[in-house]
N, C-alpha and C. Protein backbone atom coordinates (compact mmCIF):
# COMPACT_ATOMS: atom_id res chain seq x y z
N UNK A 1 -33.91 -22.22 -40.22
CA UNK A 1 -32.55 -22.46 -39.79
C UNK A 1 -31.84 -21.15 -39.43
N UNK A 2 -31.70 -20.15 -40.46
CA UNK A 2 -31.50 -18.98 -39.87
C UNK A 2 -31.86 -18.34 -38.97
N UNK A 3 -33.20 -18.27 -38.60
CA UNK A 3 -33.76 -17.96 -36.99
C UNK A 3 -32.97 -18.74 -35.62
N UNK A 4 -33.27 -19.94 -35.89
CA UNK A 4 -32.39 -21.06 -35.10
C UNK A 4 -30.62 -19.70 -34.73
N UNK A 5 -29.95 -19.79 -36.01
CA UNK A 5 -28.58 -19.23 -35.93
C UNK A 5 -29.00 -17.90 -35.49
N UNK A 6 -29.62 -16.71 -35.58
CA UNK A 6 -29.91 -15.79 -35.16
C UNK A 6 -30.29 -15.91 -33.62
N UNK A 7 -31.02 -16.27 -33.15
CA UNK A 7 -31.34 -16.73 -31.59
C UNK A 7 -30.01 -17.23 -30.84
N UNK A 8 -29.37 -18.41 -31.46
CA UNK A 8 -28.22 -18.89 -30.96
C UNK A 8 -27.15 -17.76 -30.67
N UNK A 9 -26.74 -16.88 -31.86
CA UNK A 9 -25.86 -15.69 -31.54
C UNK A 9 -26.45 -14.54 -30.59
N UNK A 10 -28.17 -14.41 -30.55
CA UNK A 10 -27.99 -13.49 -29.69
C UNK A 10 -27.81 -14.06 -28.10
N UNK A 11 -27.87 -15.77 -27.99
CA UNK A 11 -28.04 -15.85 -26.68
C UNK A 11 -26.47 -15.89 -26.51
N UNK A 12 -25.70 -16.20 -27.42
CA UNK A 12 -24.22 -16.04 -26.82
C UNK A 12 -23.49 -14.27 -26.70
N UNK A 13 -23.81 -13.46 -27.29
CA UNK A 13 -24.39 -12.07 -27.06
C UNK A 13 -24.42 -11.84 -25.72
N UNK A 14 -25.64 -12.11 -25.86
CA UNK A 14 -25.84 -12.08 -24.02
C UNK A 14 -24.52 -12.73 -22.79
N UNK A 15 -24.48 -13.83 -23.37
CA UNK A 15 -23.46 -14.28 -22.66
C UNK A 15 -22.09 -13.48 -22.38
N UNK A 16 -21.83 -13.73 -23.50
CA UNK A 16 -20.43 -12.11 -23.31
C UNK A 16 -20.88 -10.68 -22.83
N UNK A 17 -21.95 -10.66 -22.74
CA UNK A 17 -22.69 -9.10 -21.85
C UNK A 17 -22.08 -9.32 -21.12
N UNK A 18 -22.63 -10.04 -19.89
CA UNK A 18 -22.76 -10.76 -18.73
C UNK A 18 -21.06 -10.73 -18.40
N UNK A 19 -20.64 -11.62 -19.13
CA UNK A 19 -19.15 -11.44 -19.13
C UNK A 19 -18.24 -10.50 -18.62
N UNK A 20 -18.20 -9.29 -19.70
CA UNK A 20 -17.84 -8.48 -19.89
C UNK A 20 -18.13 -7.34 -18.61
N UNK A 21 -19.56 -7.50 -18.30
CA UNK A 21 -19.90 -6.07 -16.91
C UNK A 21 -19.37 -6.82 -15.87
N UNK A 22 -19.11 -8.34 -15.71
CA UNK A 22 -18.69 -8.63 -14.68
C UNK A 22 -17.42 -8.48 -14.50
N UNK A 23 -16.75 -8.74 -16.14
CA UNK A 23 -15.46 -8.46 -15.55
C UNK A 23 -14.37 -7.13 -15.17
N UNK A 24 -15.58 -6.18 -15.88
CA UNK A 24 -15.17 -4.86 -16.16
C UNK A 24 -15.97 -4.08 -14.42
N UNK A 25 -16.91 -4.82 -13.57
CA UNK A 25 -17.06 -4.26 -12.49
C UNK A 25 -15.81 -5.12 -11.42
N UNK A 26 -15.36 -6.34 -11.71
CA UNK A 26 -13.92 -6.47 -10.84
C UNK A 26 -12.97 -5.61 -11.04
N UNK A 27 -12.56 -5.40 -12.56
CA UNK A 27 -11.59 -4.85 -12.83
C UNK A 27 -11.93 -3.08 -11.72
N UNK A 28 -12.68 -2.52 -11.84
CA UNK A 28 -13.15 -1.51 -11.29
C UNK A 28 -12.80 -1.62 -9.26
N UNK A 29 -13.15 -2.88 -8.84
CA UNK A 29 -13.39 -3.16 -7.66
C UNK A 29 -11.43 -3.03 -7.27
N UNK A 30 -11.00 -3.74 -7.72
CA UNK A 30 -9.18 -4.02 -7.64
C UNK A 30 -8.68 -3.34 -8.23
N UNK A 31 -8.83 -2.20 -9.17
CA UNK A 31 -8.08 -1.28 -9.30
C UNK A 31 -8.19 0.20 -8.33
N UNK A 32 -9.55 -0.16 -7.90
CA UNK A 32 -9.87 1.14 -6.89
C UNK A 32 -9.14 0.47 -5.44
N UNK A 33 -8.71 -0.49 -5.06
CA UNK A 33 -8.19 -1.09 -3.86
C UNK A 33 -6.73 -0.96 -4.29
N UNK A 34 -6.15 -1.00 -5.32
CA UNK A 34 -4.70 -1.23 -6.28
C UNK A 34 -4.45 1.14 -5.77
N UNK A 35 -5.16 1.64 -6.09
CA UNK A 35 -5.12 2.69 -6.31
C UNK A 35 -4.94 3.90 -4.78
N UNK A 36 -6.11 3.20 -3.97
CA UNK A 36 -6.33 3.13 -2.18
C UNK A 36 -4.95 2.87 -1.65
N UNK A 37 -4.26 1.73 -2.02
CA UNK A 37 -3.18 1.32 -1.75
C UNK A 37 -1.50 2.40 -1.73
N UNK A 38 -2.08 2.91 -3.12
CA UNK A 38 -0.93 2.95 -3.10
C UNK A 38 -0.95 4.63 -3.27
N UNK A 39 -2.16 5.24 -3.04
CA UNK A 39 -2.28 6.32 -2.22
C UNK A 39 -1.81 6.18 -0.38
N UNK A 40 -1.78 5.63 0.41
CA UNK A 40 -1.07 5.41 1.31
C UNK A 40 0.28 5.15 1.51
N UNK A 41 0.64 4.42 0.51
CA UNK A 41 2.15 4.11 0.62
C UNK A 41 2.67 5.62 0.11
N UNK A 42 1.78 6.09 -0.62
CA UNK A 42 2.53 7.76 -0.99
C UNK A 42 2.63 8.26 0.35
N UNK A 43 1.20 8.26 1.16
CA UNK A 43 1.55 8.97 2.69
C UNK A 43 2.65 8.43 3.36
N UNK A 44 2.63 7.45 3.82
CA UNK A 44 3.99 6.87 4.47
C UNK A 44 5.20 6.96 3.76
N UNK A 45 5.70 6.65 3.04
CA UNK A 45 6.76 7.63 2.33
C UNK A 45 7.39 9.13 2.10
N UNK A 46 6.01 9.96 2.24
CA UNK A 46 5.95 11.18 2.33
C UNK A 46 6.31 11.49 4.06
N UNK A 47 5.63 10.52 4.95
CA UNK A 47 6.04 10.67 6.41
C UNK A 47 7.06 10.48 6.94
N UNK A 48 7.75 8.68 6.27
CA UNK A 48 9.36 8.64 6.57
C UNK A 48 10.13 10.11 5.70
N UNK A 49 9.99 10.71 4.83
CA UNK A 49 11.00 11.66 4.32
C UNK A 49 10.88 12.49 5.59
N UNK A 50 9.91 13.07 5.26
CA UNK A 50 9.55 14.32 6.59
C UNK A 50 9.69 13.99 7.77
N UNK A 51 10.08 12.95 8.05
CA UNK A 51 10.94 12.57 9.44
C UNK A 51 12.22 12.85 9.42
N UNK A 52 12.67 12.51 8.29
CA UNK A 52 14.12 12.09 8.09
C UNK A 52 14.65 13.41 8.09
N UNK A 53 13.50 14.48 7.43
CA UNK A 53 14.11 15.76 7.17
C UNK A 53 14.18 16.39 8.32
N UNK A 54 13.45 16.03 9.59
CA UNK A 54 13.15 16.88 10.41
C UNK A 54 14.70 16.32 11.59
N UNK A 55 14.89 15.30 11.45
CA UNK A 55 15.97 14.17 12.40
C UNK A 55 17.32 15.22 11.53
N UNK A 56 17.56 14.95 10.42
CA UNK A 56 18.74 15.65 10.28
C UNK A 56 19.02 17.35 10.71
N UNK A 57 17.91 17.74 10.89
CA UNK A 57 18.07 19.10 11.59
C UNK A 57 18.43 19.55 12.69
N UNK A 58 18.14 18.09 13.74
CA UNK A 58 18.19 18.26 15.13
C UNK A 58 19.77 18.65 15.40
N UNK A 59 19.83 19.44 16.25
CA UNK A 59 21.38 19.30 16.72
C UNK A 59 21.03 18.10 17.80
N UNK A 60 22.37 17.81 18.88
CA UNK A 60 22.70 16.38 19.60
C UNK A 60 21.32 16.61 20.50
N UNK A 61 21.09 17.78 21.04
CA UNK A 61 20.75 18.49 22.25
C UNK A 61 19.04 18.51 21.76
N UNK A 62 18.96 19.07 20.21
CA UNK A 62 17.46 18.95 19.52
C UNK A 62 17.26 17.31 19.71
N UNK A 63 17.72 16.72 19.48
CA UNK A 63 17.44 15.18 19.15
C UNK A 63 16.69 14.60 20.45
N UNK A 64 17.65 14.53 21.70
CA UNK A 64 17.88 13.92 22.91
C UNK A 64 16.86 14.39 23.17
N UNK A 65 15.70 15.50 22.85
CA UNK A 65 14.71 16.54 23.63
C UNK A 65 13.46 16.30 23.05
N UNK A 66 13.60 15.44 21.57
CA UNK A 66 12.48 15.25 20.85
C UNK A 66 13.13 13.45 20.39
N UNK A 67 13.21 12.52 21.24
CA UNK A 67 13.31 11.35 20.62
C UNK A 67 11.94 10.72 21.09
N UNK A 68 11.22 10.90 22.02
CA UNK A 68 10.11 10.52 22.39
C UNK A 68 9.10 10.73 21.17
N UNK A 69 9.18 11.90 20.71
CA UNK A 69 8.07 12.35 19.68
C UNK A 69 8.43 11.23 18.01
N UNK A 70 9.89 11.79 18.47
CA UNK A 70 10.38 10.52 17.23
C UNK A 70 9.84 9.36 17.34
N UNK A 71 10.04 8.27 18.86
CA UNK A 71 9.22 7.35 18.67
C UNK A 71 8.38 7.11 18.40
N UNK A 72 7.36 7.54 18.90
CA UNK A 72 5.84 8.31 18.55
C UNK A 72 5.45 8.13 16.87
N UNK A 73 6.11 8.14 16.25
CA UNK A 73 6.34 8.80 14.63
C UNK A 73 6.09 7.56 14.07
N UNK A 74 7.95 7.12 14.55
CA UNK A 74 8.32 5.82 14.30
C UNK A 74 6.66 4.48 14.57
N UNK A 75 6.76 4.34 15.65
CA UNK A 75 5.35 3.42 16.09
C UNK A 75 4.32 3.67 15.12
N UNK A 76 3.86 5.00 14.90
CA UNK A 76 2.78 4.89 14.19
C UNK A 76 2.71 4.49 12.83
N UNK A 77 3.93 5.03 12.20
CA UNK A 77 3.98 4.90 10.52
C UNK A 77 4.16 3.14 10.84
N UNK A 78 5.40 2.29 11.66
CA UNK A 78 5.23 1.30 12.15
C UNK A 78 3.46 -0.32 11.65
N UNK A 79 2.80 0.89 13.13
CA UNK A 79 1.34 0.13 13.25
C UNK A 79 0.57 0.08 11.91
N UNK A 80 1.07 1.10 11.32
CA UNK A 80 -0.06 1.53 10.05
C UNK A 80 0.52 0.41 8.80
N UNK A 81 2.01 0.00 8.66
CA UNK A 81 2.31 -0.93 7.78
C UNK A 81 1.66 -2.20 7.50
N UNK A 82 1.52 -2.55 8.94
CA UNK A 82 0.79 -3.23 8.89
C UNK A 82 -0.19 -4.24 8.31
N UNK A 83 -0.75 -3.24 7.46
CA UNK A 83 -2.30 -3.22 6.73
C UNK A 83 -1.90 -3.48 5.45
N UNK A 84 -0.24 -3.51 5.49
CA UNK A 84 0.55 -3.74 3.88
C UNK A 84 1.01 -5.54 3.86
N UNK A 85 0.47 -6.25 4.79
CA UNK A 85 1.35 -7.80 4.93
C UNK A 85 1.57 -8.26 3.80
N UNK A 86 0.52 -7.92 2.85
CA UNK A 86 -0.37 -8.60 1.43
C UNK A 86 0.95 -8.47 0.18
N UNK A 87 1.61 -6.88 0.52
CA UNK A 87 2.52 -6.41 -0.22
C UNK A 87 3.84 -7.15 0.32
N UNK A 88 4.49 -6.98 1.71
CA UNK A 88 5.56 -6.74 2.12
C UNK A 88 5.50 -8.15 2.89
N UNK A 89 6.51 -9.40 2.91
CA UNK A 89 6.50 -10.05 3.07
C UNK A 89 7.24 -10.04 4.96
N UNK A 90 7.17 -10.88 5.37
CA UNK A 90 7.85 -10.37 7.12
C UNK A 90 9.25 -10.52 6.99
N UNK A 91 9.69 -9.66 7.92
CA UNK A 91 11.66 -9.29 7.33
C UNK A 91 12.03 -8.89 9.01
N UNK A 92 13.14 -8.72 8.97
CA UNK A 92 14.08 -9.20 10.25
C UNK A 92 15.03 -8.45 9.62
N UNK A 93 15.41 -7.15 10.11
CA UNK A 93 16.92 -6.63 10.40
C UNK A 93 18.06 -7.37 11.45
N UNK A 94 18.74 -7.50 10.76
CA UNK A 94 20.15 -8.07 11.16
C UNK A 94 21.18 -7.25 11.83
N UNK A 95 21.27 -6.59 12.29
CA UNK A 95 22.66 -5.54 12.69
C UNK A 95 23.68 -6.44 13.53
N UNK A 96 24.51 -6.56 13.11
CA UNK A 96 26.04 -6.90 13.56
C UNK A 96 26.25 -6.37 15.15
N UNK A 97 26.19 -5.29 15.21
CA UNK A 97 26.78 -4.69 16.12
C UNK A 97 25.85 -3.62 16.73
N UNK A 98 24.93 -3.63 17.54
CA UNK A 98 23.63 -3.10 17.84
C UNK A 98 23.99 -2.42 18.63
N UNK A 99 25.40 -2.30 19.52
CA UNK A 99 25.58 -1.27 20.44
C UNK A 99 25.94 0.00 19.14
N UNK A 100 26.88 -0.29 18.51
CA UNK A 100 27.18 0.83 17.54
C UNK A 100 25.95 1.31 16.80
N UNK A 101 25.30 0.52 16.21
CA UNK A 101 24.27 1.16 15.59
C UNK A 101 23.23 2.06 16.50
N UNK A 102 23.22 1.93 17.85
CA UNK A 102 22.32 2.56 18.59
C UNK A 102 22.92 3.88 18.66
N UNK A 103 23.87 3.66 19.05
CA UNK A 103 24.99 5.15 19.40
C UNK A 103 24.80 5.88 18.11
């Protein structure tokens, strides 16, 4: 009978092995994608600042001479969000008054 109970615990043993590497190689798989993630959102964050820093420097005359490159900026950090749908749900700015806000 004790053999019987000895056999029985090691096959459930096993079972929680099994368990356990599987769940400890997901955990591994989604935290390295969790981690990927949000190493990028550091870049893009780091890119909108360093835009922002570079836009408040412009005088009227700097601006008007480099808004192309701005777009440029804009589009790409833009295209690259993208790849975030999973995070960021789809959103719609509202502006009231779009002539003022352009100016």
């Amino acid at each position: 009978m004790i053999k019987k109970l000895d056999h029985h615990q090691d096959s459930i043993e096993d079972l929680f092995k099994v368990y356990y590497e599987t769940l400890d190689e997901l955990r591994y798989q989604y935290l390295g994608q969790e981690y990927s993630l949000k190493n990028s959102m550091n870049t893009f964050e780091q890119q909108i600042a360093d835009l922002m820093e570079d836009v408040r420097k412009y005088n009227y005359i700097e601006f008007y001479h480099e808004q192309i490159n701005i777009q440029k900026q804009i589009r790409g950090i833009r295209q690259n969000l993208q790849s975030f749908n999973i995070y960021m749900p789809k959103y719609q700015v509202k502006i009231e008054d779009m002539a003022l806000a352009i100016n």
